[in-house]
PDB file of N, CA and C in Angstrom:
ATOM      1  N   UNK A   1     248.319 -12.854  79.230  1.00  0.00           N
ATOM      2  CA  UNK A   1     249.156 -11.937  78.486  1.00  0.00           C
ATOM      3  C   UNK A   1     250.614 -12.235  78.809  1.00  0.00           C
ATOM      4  N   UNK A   2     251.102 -13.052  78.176  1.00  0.00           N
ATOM      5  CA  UNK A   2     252.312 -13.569  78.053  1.00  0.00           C
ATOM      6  C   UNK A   2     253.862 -12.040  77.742  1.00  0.00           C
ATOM      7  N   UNK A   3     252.936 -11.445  77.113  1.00  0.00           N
ATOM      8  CA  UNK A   3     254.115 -10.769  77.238  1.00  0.00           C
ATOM      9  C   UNK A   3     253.668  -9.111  78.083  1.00  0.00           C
ATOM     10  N   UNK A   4     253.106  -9.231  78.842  1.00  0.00           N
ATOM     11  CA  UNK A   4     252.877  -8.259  79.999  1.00  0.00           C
ATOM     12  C   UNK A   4     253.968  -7.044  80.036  1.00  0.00           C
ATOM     13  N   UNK A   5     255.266  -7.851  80.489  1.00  0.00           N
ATOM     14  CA  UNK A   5     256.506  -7.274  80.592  1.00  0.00           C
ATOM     15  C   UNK A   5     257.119  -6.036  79.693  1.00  0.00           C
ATOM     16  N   UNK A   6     257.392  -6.714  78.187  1.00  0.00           N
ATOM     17  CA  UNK A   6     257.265  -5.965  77.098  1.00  0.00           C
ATOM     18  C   UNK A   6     256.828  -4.984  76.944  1.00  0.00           C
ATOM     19  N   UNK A   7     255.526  -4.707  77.086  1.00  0.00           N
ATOM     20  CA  UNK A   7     254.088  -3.669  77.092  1.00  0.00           C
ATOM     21  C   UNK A   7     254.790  -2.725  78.054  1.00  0.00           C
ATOM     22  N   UNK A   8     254.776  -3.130  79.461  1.00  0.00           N
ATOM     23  CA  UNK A   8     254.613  -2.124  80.228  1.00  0.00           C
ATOM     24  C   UNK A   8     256.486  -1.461  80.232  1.00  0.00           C
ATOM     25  N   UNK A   9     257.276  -2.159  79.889  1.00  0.00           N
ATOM     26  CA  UNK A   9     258.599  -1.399  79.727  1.00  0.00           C
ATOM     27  C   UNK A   9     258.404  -0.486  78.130  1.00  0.00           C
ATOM     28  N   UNK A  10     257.720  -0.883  77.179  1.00  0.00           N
ATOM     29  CA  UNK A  10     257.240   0.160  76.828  1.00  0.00           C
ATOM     30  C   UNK A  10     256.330   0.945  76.889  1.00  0.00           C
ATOM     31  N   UNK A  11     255.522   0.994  77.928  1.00  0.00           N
ATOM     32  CA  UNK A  11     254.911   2.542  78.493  1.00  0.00           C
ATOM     33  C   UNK A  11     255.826   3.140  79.166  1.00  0.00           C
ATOM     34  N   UNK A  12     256.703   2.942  79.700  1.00  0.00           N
ATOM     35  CA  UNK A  12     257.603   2.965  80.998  1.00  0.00           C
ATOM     36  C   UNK A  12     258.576   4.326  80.169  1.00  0.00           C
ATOM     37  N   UNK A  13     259.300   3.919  79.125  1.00  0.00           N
ATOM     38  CA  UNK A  13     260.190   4.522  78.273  1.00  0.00           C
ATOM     39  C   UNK A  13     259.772   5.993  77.851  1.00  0.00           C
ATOM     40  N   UNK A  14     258.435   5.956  78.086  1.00  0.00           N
ATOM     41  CA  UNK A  14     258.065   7.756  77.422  1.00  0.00           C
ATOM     42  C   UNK A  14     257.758   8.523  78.747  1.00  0.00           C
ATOM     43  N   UNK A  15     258.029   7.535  79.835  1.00  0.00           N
ATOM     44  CA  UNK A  15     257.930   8.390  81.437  1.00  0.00           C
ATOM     45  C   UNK A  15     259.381   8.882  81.685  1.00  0.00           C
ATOM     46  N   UNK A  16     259.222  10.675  82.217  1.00  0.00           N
ATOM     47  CA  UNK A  16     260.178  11.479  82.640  1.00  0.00           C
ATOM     48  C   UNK A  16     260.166  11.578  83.657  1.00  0.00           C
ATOM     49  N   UNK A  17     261.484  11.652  84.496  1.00  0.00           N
ATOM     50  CA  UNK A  17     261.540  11.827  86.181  1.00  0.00           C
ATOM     51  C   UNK A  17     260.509  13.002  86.612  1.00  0.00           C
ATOM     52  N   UNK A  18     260.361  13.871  85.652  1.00  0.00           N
ATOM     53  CA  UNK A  18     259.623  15.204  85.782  1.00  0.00           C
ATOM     54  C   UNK A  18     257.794  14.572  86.072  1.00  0.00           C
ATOM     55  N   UNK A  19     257.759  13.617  85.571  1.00  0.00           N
ATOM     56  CA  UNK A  19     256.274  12.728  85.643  1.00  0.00           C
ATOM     57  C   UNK A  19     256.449  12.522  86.740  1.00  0.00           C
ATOM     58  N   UNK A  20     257.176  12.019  87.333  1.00  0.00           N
ATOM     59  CA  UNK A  20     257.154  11.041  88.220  1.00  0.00           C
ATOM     60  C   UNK A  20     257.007  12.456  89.664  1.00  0.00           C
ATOM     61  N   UNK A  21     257.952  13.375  89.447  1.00  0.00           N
ATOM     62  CA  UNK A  21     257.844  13.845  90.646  1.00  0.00           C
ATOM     63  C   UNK A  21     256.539  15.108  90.920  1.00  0.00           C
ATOM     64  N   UNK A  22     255.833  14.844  89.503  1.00  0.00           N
ATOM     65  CA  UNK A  22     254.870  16.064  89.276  1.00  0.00           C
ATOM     66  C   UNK A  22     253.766  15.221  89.776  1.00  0.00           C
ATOM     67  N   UNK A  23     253.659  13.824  89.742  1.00  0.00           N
ATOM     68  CA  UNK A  23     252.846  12.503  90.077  1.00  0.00           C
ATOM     69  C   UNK A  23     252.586  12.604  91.562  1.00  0.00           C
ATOM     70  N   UNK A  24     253.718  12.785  92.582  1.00  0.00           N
ATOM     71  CA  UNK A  24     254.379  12.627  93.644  1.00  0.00           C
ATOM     72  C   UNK A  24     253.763  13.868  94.436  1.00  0.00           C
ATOM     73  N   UNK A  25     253.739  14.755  93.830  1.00  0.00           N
ATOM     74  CA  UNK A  25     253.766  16.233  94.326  1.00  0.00           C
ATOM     75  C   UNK A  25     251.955  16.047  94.680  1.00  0.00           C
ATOM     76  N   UNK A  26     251.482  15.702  93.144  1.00  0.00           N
ATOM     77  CA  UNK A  26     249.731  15.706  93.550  1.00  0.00           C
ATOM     78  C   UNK A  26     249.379  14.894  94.531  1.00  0.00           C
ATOM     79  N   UNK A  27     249.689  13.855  94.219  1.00  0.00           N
ATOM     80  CA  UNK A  27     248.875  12.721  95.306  1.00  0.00           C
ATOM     81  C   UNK A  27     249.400  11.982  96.291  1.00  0.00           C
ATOM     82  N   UNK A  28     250.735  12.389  96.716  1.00  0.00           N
ATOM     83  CA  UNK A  28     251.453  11.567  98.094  1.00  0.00           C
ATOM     84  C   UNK A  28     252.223  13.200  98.737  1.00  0.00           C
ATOM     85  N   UNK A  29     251.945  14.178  98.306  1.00  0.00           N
ATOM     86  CA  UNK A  29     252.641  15.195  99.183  1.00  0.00           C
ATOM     87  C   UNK A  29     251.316  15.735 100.139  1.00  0.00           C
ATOM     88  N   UNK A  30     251.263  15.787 101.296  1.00  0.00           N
ATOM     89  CA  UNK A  30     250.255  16.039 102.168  1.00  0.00           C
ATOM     90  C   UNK A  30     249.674  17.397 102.206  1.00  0.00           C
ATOM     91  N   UNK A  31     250.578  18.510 101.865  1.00  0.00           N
ATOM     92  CA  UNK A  31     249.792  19.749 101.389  1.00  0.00           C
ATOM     93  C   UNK A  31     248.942  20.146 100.147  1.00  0.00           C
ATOM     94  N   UNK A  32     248.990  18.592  99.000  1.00  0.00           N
ATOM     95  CA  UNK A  32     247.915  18.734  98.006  1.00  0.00           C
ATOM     96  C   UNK A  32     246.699  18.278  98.378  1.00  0.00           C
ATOM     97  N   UNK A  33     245.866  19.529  97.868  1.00  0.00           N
ATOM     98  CA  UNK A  33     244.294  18.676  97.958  1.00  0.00           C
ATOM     99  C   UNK A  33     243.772  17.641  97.441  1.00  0.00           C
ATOM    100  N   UNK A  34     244.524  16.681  96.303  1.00  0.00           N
ATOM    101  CA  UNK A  34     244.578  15.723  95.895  1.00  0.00           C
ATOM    102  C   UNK A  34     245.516  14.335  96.689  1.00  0.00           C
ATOM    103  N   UNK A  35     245.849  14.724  97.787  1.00  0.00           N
ATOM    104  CA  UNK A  35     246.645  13.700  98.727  1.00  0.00           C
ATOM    105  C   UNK A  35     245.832  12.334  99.026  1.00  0.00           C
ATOM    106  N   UNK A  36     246.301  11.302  98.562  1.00  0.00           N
ATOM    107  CA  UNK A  36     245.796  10.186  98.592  1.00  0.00           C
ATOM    108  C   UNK A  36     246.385   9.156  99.405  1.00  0.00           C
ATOM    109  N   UNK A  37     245.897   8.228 100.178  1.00  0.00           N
ATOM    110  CA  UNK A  37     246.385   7.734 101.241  1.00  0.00           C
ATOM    111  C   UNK A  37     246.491   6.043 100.766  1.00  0.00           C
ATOM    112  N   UNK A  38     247.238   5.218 101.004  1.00  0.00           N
ATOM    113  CA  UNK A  38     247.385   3.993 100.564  1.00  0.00           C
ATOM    114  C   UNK A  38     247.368   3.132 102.326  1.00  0.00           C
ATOM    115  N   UNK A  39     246.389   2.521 101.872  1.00  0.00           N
ATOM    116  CA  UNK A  39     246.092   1.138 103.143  1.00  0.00           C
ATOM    117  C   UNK A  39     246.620  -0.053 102.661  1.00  0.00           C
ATOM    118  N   UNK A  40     246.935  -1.215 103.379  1.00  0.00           N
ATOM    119  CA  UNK A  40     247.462  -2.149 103.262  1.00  0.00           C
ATOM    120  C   UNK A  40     247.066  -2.795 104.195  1.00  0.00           C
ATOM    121  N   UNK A  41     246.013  -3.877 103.980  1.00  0.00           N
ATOM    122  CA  UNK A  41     245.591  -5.210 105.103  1.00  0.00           C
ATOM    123  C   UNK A  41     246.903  -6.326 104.456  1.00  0.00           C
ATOM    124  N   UNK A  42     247.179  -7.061 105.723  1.00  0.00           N
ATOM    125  CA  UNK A  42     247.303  -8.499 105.239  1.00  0.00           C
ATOM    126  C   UNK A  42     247.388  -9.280 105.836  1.00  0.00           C
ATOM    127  N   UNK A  43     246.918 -10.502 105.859  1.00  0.00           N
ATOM    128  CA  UNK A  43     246.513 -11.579 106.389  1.00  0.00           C
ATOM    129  C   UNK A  43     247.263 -13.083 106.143  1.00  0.00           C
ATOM    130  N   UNK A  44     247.783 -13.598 107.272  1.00  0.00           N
ATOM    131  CA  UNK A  44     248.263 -14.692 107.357  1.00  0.00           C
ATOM    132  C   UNK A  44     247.374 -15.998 106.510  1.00  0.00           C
ATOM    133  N   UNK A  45     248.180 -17.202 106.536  1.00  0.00           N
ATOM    134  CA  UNK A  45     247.389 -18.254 105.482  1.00  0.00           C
ATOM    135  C   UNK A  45     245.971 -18.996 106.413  1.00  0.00           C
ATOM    136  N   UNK A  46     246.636 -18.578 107.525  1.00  0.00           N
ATOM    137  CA  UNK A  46     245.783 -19.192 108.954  1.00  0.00           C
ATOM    138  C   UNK A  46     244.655 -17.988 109.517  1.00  0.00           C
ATOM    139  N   UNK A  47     244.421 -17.354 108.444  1.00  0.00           N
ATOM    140  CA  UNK A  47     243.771 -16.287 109.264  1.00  0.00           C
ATOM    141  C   UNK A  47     241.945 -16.639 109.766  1.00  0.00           C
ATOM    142  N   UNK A  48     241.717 -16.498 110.546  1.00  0.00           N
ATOM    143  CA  UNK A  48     240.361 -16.542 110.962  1.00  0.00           C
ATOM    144  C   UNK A  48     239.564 -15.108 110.384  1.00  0.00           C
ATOM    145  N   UNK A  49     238.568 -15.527 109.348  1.00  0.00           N
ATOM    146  CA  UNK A  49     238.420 -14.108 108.941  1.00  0.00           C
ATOM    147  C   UNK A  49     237.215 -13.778 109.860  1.00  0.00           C
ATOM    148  N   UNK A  50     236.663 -14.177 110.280  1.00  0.00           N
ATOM    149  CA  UNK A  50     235.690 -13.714 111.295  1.00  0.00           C
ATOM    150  C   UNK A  50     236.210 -12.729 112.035  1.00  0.00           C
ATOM    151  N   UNK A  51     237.769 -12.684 112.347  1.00  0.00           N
ATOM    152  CA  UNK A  51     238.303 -12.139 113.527  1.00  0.00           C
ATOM    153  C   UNK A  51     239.078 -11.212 112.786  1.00  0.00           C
ATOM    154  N   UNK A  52     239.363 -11.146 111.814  1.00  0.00           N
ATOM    155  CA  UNK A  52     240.027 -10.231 110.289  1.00  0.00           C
ATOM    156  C   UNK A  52     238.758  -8.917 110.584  1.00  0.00           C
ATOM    157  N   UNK A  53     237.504  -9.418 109.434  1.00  0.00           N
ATOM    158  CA  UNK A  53     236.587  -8.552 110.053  1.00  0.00           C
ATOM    159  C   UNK A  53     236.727  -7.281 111.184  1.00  0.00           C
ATOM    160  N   UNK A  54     236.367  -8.030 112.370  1.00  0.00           N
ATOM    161  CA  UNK A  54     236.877  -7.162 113.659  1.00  0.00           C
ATOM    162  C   UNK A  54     237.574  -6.287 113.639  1.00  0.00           C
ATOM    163  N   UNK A  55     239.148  -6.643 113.755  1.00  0.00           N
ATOM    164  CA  UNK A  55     239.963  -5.587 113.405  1.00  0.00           C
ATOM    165  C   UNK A  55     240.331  -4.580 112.831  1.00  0.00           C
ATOM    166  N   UNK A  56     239.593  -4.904 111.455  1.00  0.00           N
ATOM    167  CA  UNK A  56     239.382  -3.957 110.506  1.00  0.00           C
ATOM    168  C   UNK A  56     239.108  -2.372 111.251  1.00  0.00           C
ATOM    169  N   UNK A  57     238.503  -2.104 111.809  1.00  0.00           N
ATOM    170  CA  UNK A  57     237.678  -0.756 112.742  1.00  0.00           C
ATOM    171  C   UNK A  57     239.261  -0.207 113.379  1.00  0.00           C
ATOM    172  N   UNK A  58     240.472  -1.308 113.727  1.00  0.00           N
ATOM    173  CA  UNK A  58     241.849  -1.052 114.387  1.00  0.00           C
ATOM    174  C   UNK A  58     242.608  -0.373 113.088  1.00  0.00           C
ATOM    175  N   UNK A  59     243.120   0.507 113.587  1.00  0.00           N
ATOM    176  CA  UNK A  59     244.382   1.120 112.932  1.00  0.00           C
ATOM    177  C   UNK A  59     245.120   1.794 113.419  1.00  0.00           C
ATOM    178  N   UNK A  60     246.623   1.834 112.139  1.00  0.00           N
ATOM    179  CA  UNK A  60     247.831   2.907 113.247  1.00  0.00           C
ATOM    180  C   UNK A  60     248.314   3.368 111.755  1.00  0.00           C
ATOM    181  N   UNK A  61     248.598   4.696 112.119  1.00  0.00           N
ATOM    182  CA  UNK A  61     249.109   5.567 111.210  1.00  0.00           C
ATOM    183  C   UNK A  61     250.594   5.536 111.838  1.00  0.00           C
ATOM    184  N   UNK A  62     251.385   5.769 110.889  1.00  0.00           N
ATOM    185  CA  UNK A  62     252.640   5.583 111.165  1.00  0.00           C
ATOM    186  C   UNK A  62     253.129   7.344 110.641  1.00  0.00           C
ATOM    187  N   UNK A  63     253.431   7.988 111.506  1.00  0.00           N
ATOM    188  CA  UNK A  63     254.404   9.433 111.242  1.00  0.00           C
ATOM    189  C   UNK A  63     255.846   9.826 111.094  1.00  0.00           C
ATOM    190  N   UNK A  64     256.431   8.558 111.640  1.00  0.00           N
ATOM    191  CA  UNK A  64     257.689   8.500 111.800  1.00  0.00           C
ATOM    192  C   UNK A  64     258.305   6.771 111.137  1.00  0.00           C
ATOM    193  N   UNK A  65     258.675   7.348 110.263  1.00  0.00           N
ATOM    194  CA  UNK A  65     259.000   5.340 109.611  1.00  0.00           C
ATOM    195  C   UNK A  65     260.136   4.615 110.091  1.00  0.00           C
ATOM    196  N   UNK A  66     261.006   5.686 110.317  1.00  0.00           N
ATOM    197  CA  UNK A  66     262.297   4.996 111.309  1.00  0.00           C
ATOM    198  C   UNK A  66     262.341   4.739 111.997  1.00  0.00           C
ATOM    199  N   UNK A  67     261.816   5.190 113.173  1.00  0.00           N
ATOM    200  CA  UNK A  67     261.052   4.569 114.505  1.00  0.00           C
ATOM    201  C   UNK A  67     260.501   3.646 114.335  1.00  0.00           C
ATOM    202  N   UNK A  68     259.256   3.713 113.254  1.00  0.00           N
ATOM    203  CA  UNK A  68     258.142   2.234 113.307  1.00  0.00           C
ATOM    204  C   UNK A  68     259.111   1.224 112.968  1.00  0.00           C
ATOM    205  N   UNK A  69     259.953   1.582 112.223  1.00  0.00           N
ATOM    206  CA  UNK A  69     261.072   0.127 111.860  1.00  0.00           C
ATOM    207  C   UNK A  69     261.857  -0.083 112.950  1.00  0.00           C
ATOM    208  N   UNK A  70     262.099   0.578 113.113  1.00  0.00           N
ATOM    209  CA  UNK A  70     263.320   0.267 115.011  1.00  0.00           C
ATOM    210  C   UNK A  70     262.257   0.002 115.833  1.00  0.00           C
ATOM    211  N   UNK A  71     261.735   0.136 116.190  1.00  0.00           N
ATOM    212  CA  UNK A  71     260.754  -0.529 117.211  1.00  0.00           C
ATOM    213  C   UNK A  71     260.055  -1.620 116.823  1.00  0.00           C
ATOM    214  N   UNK A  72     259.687  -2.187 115.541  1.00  0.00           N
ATOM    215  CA  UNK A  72     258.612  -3.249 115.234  1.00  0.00           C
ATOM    216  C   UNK A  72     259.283  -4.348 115.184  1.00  0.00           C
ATOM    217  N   UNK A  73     258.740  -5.090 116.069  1.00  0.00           N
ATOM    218  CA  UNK A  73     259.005  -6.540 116.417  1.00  0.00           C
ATOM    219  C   UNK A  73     258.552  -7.532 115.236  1.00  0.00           C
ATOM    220  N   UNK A  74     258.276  -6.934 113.969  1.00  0.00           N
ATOM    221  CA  UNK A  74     258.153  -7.915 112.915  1.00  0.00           C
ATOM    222  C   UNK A  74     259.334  -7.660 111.853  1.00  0.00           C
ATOM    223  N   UNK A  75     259.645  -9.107 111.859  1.00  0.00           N
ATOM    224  CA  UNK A  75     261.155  -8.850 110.616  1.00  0.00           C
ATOM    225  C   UNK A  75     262.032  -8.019 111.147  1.00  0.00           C
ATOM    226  N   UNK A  76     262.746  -8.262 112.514  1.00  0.00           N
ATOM    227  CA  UNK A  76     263.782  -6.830 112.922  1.00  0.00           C
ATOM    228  C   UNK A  76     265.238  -7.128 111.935  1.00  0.00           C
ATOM    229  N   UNK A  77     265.241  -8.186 111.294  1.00  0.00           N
ATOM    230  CA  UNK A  77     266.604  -8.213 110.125  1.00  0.00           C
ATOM    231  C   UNK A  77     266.009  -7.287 108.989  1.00  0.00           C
ATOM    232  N   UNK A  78     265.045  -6.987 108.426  1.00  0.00           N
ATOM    233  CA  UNK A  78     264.492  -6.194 107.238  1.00  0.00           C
ATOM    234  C   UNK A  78     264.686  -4.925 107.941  1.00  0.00           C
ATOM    235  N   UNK A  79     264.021  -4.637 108.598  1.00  0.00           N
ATOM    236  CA  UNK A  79     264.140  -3.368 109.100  1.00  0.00           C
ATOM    237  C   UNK A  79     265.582  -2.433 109.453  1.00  0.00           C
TER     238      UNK A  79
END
């Protein structure tokens, strides 16, 4: 679909900030019962997935994002 772009800047055009924050409110504000949580794996080009696997069971929730960025030793120029 060559013109992908097109399409979706016109769906885009009949969206109101009022969508967006009524969007926001259901499913990323933590006091809705509809609060939905977004994960993110990712894996290097070198990854051993045997050992990917594994980790999987590891996780960290992050509560504080300014901190996790001042403290994380990955990309400290992005951060």
């Amino acid at each position: 679909m060559f013109d992908m772009s097109e399409k979706e800047a016109e769906e885009l055009k009949d969206i109101k900030k009022e969508d967006i924050i009524d969007w926001y409110h259901t499913y990323l504000r933590q006091t809705s019962p509809k609060c939905r949580r977004l994960a993110i794996r990712v894996w290097g080009c070198n990854t051993d997935w045997k050992e990917a696997d594994v980790q999987v069971a590891s996780r960290q929730v992050i509560e504080d994002l300014s901190g996790f960025k001042n403290s994380s030793e990955f990309y400290p120029g992005l951060c």
